[in-house]
N, C-alpha and C. Protein backbone atom coordinates (compact mmCIF):
# COMPACT_ATOMS: atom_id res chain seq x y z
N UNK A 1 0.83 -1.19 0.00
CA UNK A 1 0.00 0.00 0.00
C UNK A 1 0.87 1.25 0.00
N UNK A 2 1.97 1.05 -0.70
CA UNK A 2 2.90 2.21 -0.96
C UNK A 2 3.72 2.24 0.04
N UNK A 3 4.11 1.74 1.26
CA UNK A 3 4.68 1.94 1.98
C UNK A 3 6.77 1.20 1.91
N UNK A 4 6.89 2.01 2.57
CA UNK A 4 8.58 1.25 2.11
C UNK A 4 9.33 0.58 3.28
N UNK A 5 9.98 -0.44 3.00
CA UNK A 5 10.49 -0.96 4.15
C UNK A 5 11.56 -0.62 4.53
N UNK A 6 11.04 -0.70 6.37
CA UNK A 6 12.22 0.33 7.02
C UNK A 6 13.68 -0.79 7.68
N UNK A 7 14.48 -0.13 7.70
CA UNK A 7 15.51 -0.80 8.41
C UNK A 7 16.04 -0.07 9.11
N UNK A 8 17.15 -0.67 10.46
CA UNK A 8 18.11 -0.06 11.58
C UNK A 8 18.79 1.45 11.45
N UNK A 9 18.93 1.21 9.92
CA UNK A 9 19.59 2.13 9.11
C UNK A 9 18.89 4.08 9.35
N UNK A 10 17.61 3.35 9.02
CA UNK A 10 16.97 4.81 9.22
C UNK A 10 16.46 5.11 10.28
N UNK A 11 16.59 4.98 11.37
CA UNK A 11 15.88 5.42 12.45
C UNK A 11 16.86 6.84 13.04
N UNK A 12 18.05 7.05 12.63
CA UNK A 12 18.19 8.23 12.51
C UNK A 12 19.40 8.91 11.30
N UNK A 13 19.58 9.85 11.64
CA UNK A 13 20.65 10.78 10.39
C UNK A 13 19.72 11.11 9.37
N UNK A 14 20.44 11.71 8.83
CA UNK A 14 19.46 12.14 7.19
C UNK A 14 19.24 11.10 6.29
N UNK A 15 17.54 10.91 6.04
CA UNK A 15 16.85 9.86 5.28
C UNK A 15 16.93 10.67 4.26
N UNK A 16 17.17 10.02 2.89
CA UNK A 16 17.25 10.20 1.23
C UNK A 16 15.38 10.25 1.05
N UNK A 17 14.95 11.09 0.33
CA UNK A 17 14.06 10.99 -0.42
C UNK A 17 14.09 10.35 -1.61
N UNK A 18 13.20 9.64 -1.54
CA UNK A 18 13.27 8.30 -2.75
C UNK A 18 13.00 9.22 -4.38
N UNK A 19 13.40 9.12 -5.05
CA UNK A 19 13.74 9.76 -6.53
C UNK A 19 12.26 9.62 -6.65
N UNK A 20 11.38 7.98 -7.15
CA UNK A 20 10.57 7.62 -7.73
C UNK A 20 9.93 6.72 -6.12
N UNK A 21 8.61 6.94 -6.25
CA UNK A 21 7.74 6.42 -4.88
C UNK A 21 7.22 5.04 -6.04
N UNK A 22 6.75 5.29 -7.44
CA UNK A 22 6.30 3.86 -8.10
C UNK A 22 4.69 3.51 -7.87
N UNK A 23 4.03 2.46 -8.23
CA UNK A 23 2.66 2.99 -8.06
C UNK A 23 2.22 2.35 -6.90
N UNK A 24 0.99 3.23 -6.28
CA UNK A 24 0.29 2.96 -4.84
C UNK A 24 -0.85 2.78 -5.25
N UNK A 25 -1.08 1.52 -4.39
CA UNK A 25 -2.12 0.25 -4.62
C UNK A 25 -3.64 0.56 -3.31
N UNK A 26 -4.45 0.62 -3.72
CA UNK A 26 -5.43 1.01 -2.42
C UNK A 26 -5.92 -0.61 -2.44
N UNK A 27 -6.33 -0.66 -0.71
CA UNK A 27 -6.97 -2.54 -0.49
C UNK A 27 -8.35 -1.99 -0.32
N UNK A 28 -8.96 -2.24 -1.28
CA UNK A 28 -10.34 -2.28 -1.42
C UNK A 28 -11.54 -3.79 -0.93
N UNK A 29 -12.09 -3.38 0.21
CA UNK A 29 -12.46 -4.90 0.35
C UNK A 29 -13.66 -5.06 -0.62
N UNK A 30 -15.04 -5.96 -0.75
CA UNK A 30 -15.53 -6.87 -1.45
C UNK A 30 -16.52 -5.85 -1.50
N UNK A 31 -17.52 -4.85 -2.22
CA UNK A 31 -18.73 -4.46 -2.02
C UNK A 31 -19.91 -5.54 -1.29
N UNK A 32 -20.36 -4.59 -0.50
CA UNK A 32 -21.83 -5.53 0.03
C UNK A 32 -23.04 -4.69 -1.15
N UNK A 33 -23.82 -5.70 -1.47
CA UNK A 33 -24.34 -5.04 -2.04
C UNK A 33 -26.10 -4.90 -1.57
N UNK A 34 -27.33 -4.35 -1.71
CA UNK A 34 -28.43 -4.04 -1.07
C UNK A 34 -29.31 -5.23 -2.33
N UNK A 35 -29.99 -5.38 -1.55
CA UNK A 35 -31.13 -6.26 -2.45
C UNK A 35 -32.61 -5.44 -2.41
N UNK A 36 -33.55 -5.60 -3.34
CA UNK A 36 -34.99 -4.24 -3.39
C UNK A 36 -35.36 -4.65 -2.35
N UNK A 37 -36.08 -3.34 -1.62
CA UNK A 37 -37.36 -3.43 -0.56
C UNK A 37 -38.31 -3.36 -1.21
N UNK A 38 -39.64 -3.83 -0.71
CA UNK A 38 -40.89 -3.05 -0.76
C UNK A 38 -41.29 -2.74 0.21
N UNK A 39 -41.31 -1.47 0.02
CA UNK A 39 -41.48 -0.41 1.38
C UNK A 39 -43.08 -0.13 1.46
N UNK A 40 -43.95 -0.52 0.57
CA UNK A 40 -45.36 0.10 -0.08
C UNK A 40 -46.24 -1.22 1.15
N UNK A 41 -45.21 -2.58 1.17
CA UNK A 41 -45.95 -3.80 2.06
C UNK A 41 -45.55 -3.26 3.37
N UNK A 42 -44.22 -2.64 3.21
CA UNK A 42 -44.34 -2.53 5.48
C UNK A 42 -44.62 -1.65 5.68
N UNK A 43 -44.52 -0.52 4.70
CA UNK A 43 -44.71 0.83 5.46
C UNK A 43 -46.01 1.72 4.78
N UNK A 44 -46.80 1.03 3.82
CA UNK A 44 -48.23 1.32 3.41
C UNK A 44 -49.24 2.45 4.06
N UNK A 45 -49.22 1.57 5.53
CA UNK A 45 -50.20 1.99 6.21
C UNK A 45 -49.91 2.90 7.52
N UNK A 46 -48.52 3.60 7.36
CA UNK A 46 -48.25 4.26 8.88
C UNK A 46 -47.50 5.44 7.52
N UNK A 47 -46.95 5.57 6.32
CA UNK A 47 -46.60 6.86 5.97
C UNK A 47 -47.56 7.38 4.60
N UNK A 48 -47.51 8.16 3.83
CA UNK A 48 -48.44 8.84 2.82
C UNK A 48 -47.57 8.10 1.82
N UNK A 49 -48.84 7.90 0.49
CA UNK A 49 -47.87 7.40 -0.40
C UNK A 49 -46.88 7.75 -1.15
N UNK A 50 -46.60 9.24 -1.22
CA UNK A 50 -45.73 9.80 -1.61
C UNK A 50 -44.76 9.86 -0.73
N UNK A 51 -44.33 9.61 0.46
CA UNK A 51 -43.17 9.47 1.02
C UNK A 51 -42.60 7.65 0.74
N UNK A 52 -43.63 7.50 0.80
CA UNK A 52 -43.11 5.70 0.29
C UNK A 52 -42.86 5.47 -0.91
N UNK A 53 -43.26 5.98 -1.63
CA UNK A 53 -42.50 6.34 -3.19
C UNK A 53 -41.08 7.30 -2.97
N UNK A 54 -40.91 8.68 -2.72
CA UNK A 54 -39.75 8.83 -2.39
C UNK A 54 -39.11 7.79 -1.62
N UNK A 55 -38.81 7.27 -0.69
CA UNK A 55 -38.15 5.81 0.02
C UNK A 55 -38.29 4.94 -0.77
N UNK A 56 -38.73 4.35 -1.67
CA UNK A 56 -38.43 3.52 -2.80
C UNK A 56 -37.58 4.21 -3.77
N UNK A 57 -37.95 5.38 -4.04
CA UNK A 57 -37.05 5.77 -4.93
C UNK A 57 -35.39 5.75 -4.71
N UNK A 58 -35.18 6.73 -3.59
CA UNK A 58 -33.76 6.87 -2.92
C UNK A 58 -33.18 5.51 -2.81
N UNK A 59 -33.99 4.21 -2.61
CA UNK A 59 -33.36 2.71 -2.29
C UNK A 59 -33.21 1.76 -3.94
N UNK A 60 -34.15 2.64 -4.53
CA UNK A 60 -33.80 1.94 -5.76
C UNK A 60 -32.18 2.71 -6.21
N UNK A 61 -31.78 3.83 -6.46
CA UNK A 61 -31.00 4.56 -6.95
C UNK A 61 -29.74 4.09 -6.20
N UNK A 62 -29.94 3.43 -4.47
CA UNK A 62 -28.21 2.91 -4.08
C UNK A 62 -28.22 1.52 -4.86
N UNK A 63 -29.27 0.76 -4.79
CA UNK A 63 -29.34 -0.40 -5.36
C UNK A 63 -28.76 -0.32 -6.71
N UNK A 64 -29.05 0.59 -8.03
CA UNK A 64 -28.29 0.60 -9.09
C UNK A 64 -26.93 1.33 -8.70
N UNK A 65 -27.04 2.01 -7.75
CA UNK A 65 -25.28 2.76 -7.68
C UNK A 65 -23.94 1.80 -7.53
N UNK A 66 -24.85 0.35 -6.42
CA UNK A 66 -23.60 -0.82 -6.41
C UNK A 66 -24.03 -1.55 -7.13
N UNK A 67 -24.91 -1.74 -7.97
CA UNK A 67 -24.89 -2.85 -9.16
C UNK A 67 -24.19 -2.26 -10.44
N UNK A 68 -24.07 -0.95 -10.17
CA UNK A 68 -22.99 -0.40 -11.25
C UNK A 68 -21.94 -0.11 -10.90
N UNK A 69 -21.15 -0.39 -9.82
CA UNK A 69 -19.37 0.35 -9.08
C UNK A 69 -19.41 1.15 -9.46
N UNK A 70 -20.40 2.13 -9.21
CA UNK A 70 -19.83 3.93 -10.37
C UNK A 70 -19.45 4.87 -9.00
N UNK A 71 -18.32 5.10 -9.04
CA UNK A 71 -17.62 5.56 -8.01
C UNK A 71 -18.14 7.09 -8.17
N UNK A 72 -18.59 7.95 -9.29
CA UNK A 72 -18.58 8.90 -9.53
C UNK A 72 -19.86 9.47 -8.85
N UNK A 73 -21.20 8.75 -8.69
CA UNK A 73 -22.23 8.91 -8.59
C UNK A 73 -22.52 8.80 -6.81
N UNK A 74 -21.60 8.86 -6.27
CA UNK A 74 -21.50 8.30 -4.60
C UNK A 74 -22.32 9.94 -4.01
N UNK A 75 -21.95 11.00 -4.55
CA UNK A 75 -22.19 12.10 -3.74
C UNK A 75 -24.10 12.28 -3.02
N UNK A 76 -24.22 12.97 -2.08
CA UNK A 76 -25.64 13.02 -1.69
C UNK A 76 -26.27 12.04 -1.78
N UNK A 77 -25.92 11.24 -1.13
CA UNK A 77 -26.61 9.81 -1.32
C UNK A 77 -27.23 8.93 -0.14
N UNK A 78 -26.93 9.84 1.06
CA UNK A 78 -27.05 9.30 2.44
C UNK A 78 -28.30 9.52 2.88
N UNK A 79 -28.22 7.77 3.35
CA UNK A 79 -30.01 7.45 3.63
C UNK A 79 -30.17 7.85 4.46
N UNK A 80 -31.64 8.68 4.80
CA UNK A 80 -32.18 8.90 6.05
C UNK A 80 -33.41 8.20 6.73
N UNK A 81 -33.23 7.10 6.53
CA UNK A 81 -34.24 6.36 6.95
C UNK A 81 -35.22 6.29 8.49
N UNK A 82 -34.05 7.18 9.16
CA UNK A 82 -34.59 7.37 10.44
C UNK A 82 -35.31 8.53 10.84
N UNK A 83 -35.33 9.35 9.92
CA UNK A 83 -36.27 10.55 10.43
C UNK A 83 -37.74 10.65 10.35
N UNK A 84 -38.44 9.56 9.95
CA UNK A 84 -39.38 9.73 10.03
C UNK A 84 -39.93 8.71 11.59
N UNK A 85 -39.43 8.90 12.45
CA UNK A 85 -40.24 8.12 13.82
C UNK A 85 -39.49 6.95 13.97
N UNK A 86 -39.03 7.25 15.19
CA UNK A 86 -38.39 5.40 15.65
C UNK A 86 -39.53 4.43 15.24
N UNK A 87 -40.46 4.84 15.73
CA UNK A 87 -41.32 3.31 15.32
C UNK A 87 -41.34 2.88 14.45
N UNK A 88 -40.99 3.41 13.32
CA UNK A 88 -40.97 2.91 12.09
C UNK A 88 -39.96 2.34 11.56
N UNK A 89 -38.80 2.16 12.87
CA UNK A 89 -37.44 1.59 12.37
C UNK A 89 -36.98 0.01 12.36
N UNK A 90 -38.19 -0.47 12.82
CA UNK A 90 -38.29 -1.70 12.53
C UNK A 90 -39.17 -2.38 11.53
N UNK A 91 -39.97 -1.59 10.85
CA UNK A 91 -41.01 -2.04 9.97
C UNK A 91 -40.60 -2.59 8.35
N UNK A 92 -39.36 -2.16 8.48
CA UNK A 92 -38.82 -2.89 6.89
C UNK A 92 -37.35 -3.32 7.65
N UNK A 93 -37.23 -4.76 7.10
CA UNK A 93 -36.60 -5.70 6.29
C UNK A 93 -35.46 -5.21 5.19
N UNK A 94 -34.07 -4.87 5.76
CA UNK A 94 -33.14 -5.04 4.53
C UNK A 94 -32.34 -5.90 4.62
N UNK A 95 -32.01 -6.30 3.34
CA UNK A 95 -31.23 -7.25 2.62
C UNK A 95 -30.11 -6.69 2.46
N UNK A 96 -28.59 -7.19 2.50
CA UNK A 96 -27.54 -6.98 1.69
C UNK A 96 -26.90 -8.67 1.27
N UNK A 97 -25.88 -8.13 0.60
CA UNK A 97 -25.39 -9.87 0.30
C UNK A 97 -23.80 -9.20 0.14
N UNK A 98 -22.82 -10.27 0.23
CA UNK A 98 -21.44 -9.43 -0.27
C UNK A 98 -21.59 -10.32 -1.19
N UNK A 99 -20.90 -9.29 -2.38
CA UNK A 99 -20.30 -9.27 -3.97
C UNK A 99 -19.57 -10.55 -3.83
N UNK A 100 -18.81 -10.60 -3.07
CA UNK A 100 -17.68 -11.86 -3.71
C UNK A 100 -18.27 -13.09 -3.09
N UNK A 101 -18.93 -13.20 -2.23
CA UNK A 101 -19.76 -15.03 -1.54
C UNK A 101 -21.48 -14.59 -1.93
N UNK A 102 -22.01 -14.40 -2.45
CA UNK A 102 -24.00 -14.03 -2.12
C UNK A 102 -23.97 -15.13 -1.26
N UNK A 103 -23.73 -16.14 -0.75
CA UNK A 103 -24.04 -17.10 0.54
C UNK A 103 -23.95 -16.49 1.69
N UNK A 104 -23.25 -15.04 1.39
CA UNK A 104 -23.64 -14.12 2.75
C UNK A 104 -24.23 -13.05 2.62
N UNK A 105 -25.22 -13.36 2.79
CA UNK A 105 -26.31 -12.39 3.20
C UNK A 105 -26.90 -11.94 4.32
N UNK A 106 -27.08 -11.08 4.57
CA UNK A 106 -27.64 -10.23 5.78
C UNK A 106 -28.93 -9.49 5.86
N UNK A 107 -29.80 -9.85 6.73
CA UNK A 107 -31.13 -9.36 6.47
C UNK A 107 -31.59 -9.31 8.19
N UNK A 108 -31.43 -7.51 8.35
CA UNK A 108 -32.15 -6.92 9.94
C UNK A 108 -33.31 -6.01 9.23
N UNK A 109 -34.24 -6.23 10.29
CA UNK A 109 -35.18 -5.33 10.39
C UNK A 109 -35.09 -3.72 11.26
N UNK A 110 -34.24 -3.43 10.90
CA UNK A 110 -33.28 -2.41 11.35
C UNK A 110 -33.07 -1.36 11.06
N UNK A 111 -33.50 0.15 10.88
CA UNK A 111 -33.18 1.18 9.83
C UNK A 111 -31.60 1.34 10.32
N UNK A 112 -31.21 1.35 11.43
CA UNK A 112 -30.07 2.18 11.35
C UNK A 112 -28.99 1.17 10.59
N UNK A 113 -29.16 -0.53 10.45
CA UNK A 113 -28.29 -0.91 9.70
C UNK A 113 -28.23 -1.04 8.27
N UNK A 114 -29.52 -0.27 7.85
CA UNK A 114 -29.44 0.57 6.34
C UNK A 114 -28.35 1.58 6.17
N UNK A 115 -28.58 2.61 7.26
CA UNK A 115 -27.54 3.40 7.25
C UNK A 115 -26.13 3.29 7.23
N UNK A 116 -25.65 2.15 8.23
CA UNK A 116 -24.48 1.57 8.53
C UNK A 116 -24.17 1.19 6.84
N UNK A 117 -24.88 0.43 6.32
CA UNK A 117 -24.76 -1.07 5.33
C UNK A 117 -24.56 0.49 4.46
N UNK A 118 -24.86 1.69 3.89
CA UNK A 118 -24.89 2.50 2.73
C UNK A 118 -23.45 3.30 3.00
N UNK A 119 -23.43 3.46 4.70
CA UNK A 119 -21.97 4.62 4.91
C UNK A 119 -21.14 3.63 4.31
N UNK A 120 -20.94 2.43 4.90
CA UNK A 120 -19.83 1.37 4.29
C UNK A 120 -20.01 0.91 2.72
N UNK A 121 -20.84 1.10 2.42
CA UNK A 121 -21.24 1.43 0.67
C UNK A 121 -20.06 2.58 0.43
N UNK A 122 -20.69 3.70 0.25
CA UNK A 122 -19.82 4.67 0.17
C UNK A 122 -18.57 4.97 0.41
N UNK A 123 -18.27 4.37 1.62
CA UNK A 123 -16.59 4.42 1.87
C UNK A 123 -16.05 3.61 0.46
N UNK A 124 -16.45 2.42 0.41
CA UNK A 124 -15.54 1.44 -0.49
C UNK A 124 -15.85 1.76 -1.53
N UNK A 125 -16.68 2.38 -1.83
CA UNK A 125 -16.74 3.20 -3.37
C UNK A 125 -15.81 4.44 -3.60
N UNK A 126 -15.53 4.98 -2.49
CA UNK A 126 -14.43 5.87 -2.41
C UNK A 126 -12.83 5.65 -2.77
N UNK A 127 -13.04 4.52 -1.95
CA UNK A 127 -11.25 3.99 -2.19
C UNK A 127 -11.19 3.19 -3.59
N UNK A 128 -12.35 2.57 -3.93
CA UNK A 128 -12.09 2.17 -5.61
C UNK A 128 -11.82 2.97 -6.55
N UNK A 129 -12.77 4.50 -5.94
CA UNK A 129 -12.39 5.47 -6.98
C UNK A 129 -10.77 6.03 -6.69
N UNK A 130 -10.75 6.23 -5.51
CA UNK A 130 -9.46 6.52 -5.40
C UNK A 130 -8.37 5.58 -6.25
N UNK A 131 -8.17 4.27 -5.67
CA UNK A 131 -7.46 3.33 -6.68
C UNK A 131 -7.37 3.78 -8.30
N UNK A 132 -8.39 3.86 -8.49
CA UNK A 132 -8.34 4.30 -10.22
C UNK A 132 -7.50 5.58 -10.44
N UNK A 133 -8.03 6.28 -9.87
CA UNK A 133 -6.98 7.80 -9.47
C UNK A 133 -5.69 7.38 -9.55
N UNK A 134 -5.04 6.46 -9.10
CA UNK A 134 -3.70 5.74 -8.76
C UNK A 134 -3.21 5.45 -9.48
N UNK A 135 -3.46 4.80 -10.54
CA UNK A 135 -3.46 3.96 -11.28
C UNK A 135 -2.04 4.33 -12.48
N UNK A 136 -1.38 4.33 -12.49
CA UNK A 136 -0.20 4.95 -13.42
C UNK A 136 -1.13 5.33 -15.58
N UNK A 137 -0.74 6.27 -15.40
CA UNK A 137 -1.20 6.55 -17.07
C UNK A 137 -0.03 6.69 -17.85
N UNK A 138 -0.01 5.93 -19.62
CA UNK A 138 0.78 6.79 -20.22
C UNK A 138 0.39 7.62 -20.55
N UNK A 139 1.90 8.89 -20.24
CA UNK A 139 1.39 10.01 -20.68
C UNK A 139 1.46 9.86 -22.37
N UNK A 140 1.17 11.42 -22.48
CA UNK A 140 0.72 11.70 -24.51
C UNK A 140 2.34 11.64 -24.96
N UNK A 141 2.85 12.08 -24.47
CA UNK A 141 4.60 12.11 -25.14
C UNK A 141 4.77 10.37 -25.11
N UNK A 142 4.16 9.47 -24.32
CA UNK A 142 4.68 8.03 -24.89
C UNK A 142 5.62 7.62 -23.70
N UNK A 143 6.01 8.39 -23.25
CA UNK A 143 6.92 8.21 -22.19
C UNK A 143 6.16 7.19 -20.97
N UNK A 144 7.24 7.41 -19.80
CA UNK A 144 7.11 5.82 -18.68
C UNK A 144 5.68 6.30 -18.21
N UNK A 145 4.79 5.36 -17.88
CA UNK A 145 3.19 5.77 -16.99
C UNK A 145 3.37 6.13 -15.81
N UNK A 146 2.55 7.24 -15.30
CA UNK A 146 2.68 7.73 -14.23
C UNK A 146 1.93 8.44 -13.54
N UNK A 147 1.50 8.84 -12.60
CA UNK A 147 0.22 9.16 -12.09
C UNK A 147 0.58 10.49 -11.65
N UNK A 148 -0.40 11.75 -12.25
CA UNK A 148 -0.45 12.86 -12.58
C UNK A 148 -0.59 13.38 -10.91
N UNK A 149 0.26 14.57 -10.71
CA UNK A 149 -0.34 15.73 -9.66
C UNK A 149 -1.83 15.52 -9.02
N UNK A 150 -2.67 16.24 -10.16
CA UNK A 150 -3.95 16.70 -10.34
C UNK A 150 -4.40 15.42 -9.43
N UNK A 151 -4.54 14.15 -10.24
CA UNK A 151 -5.04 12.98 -9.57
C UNK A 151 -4.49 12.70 -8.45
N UNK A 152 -3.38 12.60 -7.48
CA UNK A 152 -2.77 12.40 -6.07
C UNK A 152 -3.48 13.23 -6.07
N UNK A 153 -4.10 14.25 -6.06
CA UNK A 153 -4.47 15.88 -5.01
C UNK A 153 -5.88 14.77 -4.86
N UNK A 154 -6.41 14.93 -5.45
CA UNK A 154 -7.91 14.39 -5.99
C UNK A 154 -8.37 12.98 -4.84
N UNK A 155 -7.08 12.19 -5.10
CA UNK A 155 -7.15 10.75 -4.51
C UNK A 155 -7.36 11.17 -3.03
N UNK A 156 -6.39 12.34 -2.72
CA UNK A 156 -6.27 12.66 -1.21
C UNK A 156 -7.73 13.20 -0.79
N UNK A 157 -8.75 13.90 -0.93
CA UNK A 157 -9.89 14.30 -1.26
C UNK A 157 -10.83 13.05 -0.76
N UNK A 158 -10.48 12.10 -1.88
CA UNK A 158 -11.76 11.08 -1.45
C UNK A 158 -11.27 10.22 -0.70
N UNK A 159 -10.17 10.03 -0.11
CA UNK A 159 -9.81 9.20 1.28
C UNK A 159 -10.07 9.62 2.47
N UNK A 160 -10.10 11.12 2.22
CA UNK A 160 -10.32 11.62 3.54
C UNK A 160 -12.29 11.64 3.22
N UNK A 161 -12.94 11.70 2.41
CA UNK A 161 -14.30 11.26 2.40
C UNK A 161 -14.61 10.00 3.06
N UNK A 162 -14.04 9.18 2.44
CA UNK A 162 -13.71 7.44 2.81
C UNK A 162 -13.63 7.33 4.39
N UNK A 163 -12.27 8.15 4.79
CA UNK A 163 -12.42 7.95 6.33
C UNK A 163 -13.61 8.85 6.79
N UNK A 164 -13.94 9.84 6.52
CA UNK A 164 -15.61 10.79 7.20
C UNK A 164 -16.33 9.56 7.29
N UNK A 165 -16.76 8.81 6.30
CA UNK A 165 -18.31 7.90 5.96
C UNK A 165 -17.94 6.73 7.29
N UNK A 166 -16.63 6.50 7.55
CA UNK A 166 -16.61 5.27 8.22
C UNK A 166 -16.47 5.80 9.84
N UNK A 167 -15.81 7.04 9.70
CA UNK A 167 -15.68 7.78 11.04
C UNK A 167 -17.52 7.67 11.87
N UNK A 168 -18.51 8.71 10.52
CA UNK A 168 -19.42 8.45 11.78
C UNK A 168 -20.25 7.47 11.58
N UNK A 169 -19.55 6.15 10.82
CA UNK A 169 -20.47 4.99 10.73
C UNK A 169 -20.28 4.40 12.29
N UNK A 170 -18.80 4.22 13.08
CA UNK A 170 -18.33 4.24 14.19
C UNK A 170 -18.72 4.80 15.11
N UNK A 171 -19.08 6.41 14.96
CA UNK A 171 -19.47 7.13 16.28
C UNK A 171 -20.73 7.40 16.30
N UNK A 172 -21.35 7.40 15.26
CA UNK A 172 -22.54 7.77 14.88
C UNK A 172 -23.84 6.64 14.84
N UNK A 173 -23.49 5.95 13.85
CA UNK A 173 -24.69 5.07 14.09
C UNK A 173 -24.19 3.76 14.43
N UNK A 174 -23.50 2.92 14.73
CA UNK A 174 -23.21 1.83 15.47
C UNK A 174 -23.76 2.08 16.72
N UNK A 175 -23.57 2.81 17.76
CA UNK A 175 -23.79 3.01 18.88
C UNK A 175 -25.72 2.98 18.81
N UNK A 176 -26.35 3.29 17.80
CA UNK A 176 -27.39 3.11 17.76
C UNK A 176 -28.22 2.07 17.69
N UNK A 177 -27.47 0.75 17.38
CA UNK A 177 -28.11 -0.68 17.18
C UNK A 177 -27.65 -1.10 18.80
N UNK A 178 -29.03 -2.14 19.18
CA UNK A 178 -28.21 -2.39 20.38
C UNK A 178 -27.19 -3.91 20.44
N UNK A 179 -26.70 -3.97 21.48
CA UNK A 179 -25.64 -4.99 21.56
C UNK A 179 -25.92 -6.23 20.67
N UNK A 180 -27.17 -6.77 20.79
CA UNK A 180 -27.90 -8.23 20.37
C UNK A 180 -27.52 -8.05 18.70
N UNK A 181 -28.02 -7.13 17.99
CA UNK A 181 -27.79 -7.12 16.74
C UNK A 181 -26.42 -6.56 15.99
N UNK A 182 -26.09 -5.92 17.27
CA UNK A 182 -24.28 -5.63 16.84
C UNK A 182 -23.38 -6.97 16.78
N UNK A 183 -24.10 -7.69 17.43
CA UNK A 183 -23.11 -9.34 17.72
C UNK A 183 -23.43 -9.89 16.53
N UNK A 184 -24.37 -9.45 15.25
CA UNK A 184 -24.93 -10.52 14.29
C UNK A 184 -24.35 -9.57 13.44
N UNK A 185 -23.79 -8.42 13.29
CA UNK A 185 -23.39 -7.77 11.78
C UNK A 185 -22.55 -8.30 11.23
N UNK A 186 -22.37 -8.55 10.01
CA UNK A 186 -21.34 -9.64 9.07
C UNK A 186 -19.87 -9.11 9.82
N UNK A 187 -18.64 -9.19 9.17
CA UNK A 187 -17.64 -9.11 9.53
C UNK A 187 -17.18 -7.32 9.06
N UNK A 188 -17.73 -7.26 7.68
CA UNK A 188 -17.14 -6.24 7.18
C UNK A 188 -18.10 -4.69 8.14
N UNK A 189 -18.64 -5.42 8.46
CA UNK A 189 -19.35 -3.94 9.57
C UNK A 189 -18.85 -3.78 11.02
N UNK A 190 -17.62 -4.94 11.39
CA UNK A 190 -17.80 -4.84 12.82
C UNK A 190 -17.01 -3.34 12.96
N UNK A 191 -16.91 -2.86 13.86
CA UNK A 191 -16.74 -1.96 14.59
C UNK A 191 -15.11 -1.61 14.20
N UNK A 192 -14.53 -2.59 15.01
CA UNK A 192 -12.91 -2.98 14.78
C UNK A 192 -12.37 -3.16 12.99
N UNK A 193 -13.09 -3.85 12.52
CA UNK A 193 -12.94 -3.59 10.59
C UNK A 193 -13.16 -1.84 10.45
N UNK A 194 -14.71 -1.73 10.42
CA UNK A 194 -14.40 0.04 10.25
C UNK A 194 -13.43 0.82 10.53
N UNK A 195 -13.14 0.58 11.96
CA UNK A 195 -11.82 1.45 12.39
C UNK A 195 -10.55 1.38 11.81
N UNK A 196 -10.73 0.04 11.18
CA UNK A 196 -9.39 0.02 10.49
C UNK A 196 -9.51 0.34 9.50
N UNK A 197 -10.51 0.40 8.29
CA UNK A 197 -10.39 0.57 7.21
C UNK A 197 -10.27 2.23 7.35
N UNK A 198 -10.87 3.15 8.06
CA UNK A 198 -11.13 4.39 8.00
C UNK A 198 -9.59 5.24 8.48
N UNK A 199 -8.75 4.05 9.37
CA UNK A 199 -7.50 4.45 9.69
C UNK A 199 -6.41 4.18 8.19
N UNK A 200 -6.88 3.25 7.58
CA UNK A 200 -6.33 2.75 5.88
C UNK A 200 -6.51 3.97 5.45
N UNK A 201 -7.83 4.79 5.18
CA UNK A 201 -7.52 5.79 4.04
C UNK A 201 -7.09 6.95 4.34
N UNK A 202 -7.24 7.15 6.13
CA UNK A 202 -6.04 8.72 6.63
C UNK A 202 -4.90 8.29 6.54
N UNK A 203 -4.04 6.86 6.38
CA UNK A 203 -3.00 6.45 5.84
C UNK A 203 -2.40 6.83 4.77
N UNK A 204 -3.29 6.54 3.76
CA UNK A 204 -2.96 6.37 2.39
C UNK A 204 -3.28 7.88 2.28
């Protein structure tokens, strides 16, 4: 992940700045991805139908955002599923599955682990985009590939987005599920994963 290995050597006197750093690799883990609600069967009869159409809408639009990896389309995208009345935070059923096994799937009746399941959406859509950012180009003269200014500035930008989404997935809404269903979140949501991944992209 770009990093260089240290030896005895450098722990003090004057360290050389490396000529060429070479290309930096972001660890992107597996997208989870959301499966459709119908929000019209649980939540019919306690909101107006035009708010249950908006809430279908907003859940259809993350649903195509990770069935397409479009890193570009991540902005304003954060669900608010909870503002309309706690009571209603148990009345729908979401689904996710991860990308690389669908044998894991996850399904709480839970709004805030919509929220959780979309911040961690977003983070890892961040660092993919970032990765691409990374990515060495040839330049137009033909010459060796190499990854432009403009893009490092850029990459730095959405890592530090990357760590925001996971920061208050941690302080923010984890603390909101209680213990019983925090013990059942897949792996890539625990607490200790977030923290690390969100410490990965103030790294990088």
């Amino acid at each position: 992940m770009g990093c260089f290995v240290s030896t005895p050597k450098d722990s003090g006197g004057n360290r050389r700045r490396p000529g060429n750093i070479g290309e930096v690799l972001v660890y992107v883990p597996g997208l989870r991805i959301p499966k459709l609600v119908d929000f019209s069967e649980s939540l019919g009869n306690h909101l107006s139908r035009n708010l249950v159409e908006r809430l279908s809408a907003l859940r259809t639009r993350i649903v195509v955002m990770a069935g397409q990896e479009a890193p570009t389309i991540t902005r304003s995208r954060r669900k608010s599923a909870t503002q309309h009345g706690s009571q209603l935070q148990h009345k729908v059923q979401f689904v996710w599955v991860n990308q690389e096994d669908e044998a894991e799937e996850t399904a709480m009746s839970n709004a805030w682990y919509e929220v959780l399941s979309v911040l961690h959406l977003m983070a890892m859509l961040s660092l993919s985009q970032a990765n691409l950012l990374l990515l060495p180009r040839t330049s137009a003269d033909g010459y060796q590939a190499k990854v432009s200014e403009e893009n490092r500035r850029a990459s730095v930008d959405i890592f530090l987005k990357a760590a925001g989404y996971l920061d208050c997935a941690v302080r923010h809404v984890l603390p909101q599920l209680p213990p019983e269903l925090r013990r059942e979140l897949p792996v890539d949501l625990a607490e200790g994963v977030l923290q690390a991944l969100s410490l990965q992209a103030l790294g990088q």
